[in-house]
PDB file of N, CA and C in Angstrom:
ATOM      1  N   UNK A   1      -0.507  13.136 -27.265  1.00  0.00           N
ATOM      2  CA  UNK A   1       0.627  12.393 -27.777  1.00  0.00           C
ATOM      3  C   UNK A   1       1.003  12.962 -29.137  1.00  0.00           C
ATOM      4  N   UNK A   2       2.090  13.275 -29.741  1.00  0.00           N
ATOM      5  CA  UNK A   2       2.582  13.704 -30.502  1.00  0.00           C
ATOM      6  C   UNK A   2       2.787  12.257 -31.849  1.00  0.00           C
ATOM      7  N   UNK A   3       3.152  11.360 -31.628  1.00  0.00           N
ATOM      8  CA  UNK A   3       3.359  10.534 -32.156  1.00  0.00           C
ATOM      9  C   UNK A   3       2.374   9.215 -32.293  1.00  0.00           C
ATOM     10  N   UNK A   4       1.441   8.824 -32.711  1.00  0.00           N
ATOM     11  CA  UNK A   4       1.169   7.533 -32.318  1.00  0.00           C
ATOM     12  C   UNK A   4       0.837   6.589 -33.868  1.00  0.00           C
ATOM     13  N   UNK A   5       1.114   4.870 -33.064  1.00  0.00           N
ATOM     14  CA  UNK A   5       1.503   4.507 -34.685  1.00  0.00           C
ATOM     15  C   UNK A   5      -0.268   4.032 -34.933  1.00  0.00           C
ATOM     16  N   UNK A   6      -0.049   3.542 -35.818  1.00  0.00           N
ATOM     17  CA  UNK A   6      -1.479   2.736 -36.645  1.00  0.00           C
ATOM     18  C   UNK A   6      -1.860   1.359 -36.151  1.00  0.00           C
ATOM     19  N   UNK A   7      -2.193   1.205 -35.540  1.00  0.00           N
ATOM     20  CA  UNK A   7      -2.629  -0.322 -35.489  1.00  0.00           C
ATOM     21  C   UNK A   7      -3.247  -1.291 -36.520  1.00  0.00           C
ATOM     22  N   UNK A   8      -3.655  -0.946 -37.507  1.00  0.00           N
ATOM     23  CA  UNK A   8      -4.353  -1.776 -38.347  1.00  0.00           C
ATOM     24  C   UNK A   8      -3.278  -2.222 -39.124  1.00  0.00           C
ATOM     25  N   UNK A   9      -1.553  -1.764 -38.893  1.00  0.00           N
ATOM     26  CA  UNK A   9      -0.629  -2.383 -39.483  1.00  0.00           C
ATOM     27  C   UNK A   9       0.130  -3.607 -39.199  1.00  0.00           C
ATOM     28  N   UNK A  10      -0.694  -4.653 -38.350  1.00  0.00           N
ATOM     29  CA  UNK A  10      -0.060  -5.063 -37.781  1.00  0.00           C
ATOM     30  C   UNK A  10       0.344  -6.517 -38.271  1.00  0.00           C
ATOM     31  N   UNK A  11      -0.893  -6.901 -39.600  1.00  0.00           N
ATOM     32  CA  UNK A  11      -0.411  -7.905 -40.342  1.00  0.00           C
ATOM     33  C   UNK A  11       0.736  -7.580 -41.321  1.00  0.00           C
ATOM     34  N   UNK A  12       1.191  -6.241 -41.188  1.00  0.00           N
ATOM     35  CA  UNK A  12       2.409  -5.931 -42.498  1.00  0.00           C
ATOM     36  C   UNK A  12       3.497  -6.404 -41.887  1.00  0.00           C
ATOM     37  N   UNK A  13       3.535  -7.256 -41.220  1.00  0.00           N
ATOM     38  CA  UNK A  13       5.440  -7.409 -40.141  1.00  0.00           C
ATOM     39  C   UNK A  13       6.161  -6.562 -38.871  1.00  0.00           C
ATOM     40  N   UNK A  14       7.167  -6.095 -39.647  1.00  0.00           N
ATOM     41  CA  UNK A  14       7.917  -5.042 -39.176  1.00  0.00           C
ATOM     42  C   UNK A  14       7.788  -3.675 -39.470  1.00  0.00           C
ATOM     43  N   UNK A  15       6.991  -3.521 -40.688  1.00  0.00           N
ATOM     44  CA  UNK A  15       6.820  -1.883 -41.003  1.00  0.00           C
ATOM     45  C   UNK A  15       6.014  -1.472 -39.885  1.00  0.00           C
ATOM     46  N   UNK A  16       5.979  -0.528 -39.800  1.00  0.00           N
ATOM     47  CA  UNK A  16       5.050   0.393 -38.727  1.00  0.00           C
ATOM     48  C   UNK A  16       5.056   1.810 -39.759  1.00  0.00           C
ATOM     49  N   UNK A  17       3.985   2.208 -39.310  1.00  0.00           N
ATOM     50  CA  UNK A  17       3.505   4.056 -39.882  1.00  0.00           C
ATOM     51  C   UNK A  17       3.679   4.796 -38.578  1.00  0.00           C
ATOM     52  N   UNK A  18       3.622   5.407 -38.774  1.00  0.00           N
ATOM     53  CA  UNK A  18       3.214   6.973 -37.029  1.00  0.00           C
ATOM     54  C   UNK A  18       2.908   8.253 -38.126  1.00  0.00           C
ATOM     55  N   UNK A  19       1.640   8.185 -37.656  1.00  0.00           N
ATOM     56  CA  UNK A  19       0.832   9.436 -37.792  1.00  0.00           C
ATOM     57  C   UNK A  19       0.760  10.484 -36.632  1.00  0.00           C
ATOM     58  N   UNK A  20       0.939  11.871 -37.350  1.00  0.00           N
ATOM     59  CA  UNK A  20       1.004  13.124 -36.277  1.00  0.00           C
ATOM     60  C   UNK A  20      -0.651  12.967 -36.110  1.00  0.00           C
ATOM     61  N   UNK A  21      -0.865  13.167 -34.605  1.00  0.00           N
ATOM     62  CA  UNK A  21      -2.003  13.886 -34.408  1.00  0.00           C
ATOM     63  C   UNK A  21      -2.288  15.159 -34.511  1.00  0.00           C
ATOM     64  N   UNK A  22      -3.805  15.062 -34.737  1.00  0.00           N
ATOM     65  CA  UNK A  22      -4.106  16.435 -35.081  1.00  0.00           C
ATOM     66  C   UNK A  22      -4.245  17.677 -34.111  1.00  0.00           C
ATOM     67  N   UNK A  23      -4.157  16.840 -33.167  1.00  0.00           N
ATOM     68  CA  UNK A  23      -3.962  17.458 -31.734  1.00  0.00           C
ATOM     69  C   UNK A  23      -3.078  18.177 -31.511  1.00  0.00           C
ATOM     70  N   UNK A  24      -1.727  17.503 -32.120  1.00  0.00           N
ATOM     71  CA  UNK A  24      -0.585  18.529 -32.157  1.00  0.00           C
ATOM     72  C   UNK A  24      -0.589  20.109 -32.530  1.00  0.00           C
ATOM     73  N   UNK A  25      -1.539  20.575 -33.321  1.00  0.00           N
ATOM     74  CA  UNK A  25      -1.715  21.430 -33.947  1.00  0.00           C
ATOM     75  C   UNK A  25      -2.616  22.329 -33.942  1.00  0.00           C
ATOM     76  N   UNK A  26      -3.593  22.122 -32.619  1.00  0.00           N
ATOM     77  CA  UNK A  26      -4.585  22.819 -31.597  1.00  0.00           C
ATOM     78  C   UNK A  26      -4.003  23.760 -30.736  1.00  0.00           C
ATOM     79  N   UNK A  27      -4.280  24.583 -30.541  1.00  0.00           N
ATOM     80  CA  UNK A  27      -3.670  25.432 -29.406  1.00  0.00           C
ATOM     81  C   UNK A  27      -4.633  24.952 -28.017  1.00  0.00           C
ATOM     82  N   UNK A  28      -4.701  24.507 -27.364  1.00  0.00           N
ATOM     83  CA  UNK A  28      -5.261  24.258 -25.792  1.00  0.00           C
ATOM     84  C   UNK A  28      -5.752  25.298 -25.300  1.00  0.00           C
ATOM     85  N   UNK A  29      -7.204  26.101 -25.150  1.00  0.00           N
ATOM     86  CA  UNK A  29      -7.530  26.947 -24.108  1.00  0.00           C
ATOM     87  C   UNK A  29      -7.686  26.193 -23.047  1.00  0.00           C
ATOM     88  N   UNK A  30      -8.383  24.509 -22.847  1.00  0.00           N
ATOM     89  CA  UNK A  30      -8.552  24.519 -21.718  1.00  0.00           C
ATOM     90  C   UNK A  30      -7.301  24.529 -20.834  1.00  0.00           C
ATOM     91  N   UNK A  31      -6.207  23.944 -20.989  1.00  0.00           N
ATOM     92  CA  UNK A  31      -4.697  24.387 -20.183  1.00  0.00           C
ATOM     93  C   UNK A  31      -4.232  25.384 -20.372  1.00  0.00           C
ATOM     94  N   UNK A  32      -4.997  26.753 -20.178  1.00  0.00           N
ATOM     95  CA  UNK A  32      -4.311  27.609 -20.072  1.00  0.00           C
ATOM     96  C   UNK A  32      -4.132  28.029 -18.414  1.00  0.00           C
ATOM     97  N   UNK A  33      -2.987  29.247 -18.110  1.00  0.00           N
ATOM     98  CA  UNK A  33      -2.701  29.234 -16.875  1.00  0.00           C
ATOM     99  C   UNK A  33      -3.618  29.815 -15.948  1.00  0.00           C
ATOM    100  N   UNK A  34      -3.522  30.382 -15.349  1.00  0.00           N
ATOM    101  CA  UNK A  34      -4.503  31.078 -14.545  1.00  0.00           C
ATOM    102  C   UNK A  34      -4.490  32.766 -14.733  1.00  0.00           C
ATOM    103  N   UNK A  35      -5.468  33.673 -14.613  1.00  0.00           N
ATOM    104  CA  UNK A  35      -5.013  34.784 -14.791  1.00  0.00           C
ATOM    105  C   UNK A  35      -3.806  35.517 -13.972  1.00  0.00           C
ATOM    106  N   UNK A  36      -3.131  35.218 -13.419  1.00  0.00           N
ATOM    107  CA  UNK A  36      -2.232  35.571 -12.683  1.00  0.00           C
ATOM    108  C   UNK A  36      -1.156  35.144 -12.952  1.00  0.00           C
ATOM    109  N   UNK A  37      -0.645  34.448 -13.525  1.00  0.00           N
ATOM    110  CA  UNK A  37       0.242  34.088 -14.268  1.00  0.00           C
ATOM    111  C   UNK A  37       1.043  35.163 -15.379  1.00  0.00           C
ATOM    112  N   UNK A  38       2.447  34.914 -14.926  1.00  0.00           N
ATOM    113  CA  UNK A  38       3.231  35.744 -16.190  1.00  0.00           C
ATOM    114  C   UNK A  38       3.275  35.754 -17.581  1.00  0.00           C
ATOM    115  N   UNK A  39       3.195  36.684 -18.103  1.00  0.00           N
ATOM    116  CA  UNK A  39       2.877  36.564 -19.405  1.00  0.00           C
ATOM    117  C   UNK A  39       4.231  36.128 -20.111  1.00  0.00           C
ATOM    118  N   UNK A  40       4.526  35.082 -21.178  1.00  0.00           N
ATOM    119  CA  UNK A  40       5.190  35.122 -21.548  1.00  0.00           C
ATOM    120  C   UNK A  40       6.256  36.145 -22.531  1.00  0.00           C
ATOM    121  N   UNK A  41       7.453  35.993 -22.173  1.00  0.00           N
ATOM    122  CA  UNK A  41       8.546  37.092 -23.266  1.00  0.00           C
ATOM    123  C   UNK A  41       8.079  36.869 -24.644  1.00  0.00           C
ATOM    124  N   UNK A  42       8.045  37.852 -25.561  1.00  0.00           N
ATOM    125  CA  UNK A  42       8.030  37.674 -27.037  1.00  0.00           C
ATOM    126  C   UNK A  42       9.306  38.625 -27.145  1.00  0.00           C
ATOM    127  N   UNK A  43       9.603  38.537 -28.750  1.00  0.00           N
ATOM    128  CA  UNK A  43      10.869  38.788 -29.190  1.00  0.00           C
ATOM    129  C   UNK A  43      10.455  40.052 -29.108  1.00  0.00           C
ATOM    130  N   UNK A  44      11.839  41.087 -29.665  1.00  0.00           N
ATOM    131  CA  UNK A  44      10.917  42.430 -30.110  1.00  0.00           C
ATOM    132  C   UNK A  44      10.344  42.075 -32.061  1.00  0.00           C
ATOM    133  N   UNK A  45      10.921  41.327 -32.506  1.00  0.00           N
ATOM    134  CA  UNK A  45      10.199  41.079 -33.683  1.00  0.00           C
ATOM    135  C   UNK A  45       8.761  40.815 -33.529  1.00  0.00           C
ATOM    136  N   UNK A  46       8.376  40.046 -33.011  1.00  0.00           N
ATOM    137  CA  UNK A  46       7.023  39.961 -32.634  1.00  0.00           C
ATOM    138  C   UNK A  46       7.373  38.666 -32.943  1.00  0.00           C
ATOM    139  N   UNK A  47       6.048  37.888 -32.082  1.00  0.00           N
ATOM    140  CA  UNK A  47       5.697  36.584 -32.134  1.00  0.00           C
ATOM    141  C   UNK A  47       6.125  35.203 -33.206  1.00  0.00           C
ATOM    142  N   UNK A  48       6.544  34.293 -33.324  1.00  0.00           N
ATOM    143  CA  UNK A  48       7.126  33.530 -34.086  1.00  0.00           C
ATOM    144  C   UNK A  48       6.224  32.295 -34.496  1.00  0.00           C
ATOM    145  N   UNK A  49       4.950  32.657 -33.378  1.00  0.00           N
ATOM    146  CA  UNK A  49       3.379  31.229 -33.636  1.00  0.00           C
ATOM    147  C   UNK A  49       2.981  30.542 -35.087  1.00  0.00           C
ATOM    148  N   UNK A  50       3.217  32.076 -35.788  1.00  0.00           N
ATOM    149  CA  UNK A  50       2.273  31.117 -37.253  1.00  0.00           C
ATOM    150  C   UNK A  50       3.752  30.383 -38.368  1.00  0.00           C
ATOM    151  N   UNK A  51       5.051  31.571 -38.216  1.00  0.00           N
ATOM    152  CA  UNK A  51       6.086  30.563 -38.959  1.00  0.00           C
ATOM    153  C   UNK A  51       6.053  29.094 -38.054  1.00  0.00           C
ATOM    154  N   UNK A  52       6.017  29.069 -36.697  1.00  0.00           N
ATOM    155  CA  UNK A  52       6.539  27.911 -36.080  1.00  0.00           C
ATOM    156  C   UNK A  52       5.326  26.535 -36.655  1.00  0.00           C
ATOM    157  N   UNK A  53       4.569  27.431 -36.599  1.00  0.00           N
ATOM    158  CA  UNK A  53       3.024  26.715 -37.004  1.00  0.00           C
ATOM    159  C   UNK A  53       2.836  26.047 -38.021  1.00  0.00           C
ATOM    160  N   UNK A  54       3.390  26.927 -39.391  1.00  0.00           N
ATOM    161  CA  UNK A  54       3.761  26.532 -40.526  1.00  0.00           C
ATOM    162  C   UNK A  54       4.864  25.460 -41.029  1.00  0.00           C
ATOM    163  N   UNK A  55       6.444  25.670 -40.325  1.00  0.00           N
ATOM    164  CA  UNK A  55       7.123  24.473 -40.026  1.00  0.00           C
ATOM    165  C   UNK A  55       6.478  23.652 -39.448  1.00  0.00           C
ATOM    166  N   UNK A  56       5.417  23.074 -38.559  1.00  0.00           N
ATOM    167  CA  UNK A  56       4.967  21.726 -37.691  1.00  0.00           C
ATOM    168  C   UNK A  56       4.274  21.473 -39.040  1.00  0.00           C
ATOM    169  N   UNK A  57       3.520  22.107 -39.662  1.00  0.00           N
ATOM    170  CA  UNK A  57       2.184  21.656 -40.542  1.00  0.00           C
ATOM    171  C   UNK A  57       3.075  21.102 -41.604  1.00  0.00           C
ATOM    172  N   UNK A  58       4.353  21.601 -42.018  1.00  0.00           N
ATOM    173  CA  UNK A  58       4.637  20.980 -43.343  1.00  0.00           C
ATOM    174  C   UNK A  58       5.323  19.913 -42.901  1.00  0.00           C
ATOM    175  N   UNK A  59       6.502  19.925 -42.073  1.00  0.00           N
ATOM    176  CA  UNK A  59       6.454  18.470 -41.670  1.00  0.00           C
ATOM    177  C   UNK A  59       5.480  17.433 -41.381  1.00  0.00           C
ATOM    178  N   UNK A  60       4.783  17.843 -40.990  1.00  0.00           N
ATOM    179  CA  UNK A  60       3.366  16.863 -40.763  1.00  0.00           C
ATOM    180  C   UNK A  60       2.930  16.232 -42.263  1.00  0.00           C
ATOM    181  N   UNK A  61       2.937  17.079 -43.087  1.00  0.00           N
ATOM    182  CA  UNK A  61       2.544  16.814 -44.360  1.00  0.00           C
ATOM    183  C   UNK A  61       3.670  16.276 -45.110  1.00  0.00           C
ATOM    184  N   UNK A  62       4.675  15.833 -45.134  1.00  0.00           N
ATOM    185  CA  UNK A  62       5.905  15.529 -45.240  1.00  0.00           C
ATOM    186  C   UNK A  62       6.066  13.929 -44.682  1.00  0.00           C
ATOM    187  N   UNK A  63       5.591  13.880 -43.318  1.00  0.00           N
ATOM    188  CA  UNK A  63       5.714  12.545 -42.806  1.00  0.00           C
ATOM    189  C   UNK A  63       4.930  11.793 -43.029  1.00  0.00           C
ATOM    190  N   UNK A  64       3.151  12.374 -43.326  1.00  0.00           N
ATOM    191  CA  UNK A  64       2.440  11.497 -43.666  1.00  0.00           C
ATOM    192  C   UNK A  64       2.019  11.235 -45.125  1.00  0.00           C
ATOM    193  N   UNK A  65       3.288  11.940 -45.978  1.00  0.00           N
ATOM    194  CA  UNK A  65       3.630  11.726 -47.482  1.00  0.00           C
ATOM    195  C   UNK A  65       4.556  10.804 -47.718  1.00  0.00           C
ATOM    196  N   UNK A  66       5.573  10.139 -46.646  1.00  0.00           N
ATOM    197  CA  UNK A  66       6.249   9.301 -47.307  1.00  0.00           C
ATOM    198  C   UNK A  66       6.126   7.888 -48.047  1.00  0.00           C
ATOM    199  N   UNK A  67       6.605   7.982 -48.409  1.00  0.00           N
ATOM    200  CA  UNK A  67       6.414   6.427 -49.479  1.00  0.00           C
ATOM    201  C   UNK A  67       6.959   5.090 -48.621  1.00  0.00           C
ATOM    202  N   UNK A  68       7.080   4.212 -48.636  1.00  0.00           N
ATOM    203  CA  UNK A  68       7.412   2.905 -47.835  1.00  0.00           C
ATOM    204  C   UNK A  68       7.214   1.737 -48.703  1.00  0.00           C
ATOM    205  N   UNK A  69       8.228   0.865 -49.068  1.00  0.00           N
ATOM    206  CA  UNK A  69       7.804  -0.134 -49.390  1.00  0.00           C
ATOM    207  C   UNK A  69       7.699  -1.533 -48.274  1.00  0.00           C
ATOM    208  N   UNK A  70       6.372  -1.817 -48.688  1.00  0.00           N
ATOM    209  CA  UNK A  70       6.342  -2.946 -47.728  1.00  0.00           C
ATOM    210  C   UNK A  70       6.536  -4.405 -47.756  1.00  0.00           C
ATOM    211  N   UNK A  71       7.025  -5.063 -47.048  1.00  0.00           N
ATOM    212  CA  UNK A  71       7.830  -6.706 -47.140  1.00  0.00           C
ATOM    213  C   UNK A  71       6.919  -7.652 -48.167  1.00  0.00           C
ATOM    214  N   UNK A  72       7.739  -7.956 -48.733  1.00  0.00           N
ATOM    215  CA  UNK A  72       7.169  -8.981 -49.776  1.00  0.00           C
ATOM    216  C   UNK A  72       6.274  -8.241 -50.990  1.00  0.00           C
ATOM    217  N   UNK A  73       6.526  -7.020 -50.823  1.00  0.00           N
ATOM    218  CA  UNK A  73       4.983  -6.328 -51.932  1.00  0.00           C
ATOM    219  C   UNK A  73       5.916  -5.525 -52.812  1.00  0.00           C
ATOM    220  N   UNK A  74       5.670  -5.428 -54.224  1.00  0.00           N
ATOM    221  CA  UNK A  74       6.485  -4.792 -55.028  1.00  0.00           C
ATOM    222  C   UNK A  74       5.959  -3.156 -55.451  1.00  0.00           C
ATOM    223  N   UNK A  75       4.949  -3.007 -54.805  1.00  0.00           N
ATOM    224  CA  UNK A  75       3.861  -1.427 -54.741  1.00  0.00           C
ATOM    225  C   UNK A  75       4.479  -0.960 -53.605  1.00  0.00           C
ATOM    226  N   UNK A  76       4.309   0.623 -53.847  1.00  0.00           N
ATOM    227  CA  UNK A  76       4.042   1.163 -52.426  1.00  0.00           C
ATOM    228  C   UNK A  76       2.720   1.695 -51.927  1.00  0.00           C
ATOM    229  N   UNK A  77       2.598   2.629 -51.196  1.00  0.00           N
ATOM    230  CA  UNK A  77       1.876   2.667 -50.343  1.00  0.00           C
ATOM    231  C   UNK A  77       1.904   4.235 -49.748  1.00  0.00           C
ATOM    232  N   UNK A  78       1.171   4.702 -49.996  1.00  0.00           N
ATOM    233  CA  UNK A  78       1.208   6.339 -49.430  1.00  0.00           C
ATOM    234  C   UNK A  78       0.479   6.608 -48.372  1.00  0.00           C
ATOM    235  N   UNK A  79       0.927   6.803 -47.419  1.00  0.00           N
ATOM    236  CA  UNK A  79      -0.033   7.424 -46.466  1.00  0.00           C
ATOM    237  C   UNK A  79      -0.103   8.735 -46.385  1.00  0.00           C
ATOM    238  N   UNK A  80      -1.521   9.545 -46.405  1.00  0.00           N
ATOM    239  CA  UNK A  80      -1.959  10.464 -46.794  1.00  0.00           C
ATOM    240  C   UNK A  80      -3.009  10.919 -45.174  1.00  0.00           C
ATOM    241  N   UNK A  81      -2.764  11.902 -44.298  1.00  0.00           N
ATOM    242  CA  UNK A  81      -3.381  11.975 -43.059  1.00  0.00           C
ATOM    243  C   UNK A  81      -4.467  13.204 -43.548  1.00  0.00           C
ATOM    244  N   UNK A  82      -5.879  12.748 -43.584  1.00  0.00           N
ATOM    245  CA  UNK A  82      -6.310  14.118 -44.668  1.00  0.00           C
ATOM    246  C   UNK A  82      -6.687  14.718 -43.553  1.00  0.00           C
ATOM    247  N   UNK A  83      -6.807  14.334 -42.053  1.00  0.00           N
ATOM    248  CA  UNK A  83      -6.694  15.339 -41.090  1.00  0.00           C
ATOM    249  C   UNK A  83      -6.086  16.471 -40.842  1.00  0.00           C
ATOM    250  N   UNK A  84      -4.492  16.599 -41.261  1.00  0.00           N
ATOM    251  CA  UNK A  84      -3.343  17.243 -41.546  1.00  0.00           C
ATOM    252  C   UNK A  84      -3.688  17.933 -42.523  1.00  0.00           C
ATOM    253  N   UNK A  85      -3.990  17.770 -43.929  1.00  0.00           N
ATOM    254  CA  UNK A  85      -4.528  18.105 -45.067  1.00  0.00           C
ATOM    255  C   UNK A  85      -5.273  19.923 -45.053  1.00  0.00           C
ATOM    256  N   UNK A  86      -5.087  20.713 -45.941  1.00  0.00           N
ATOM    257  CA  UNK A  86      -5.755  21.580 -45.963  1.00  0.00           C
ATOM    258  C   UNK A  86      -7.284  20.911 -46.364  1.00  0.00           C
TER     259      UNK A  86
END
């Protein structure tokens, strides 16, 4: 799952969090295809894995940096995913 929210938020109301999993950001050997399988096209630039890699990671770090204020509370509140985290 790409998205899933927090449950321990559930006395805050209506706010909700969603934290990226870290999963997102694994490459899968065990689903890989079979040896017979086509290899995928790359550009002639070569491969685009670690910029694309790098855009997911900073958004990731981005979403689980935002600030939120929550109902009735005059603080905020940072959520910080140190999974995501270098």
């Amino acid at each position: 799952m790409f998205l899933e929210t927090q449950p321990w938020l559930n006395n805050l109301g209506s706010t909700t969090i969603w934290a990226i999993s870290t999963q997102t950001f694994k490459k899968q050997l065990d689903n890989a295809g079979p040896a017979t399988a086509v290899p995928r096209r790359r550009s002639a630039a070569g491969p685009a894995e670690p910029h694309a890699r790098a855009n997911l990671s900073s958004m990731a770090d981005s979403l689980n940096r935002l600030h939120f204020k929550v109902d009735g509370m005059d603080g905020y509140l940072e959520r910080l995913d140190e999974a995501v985290q270098r």
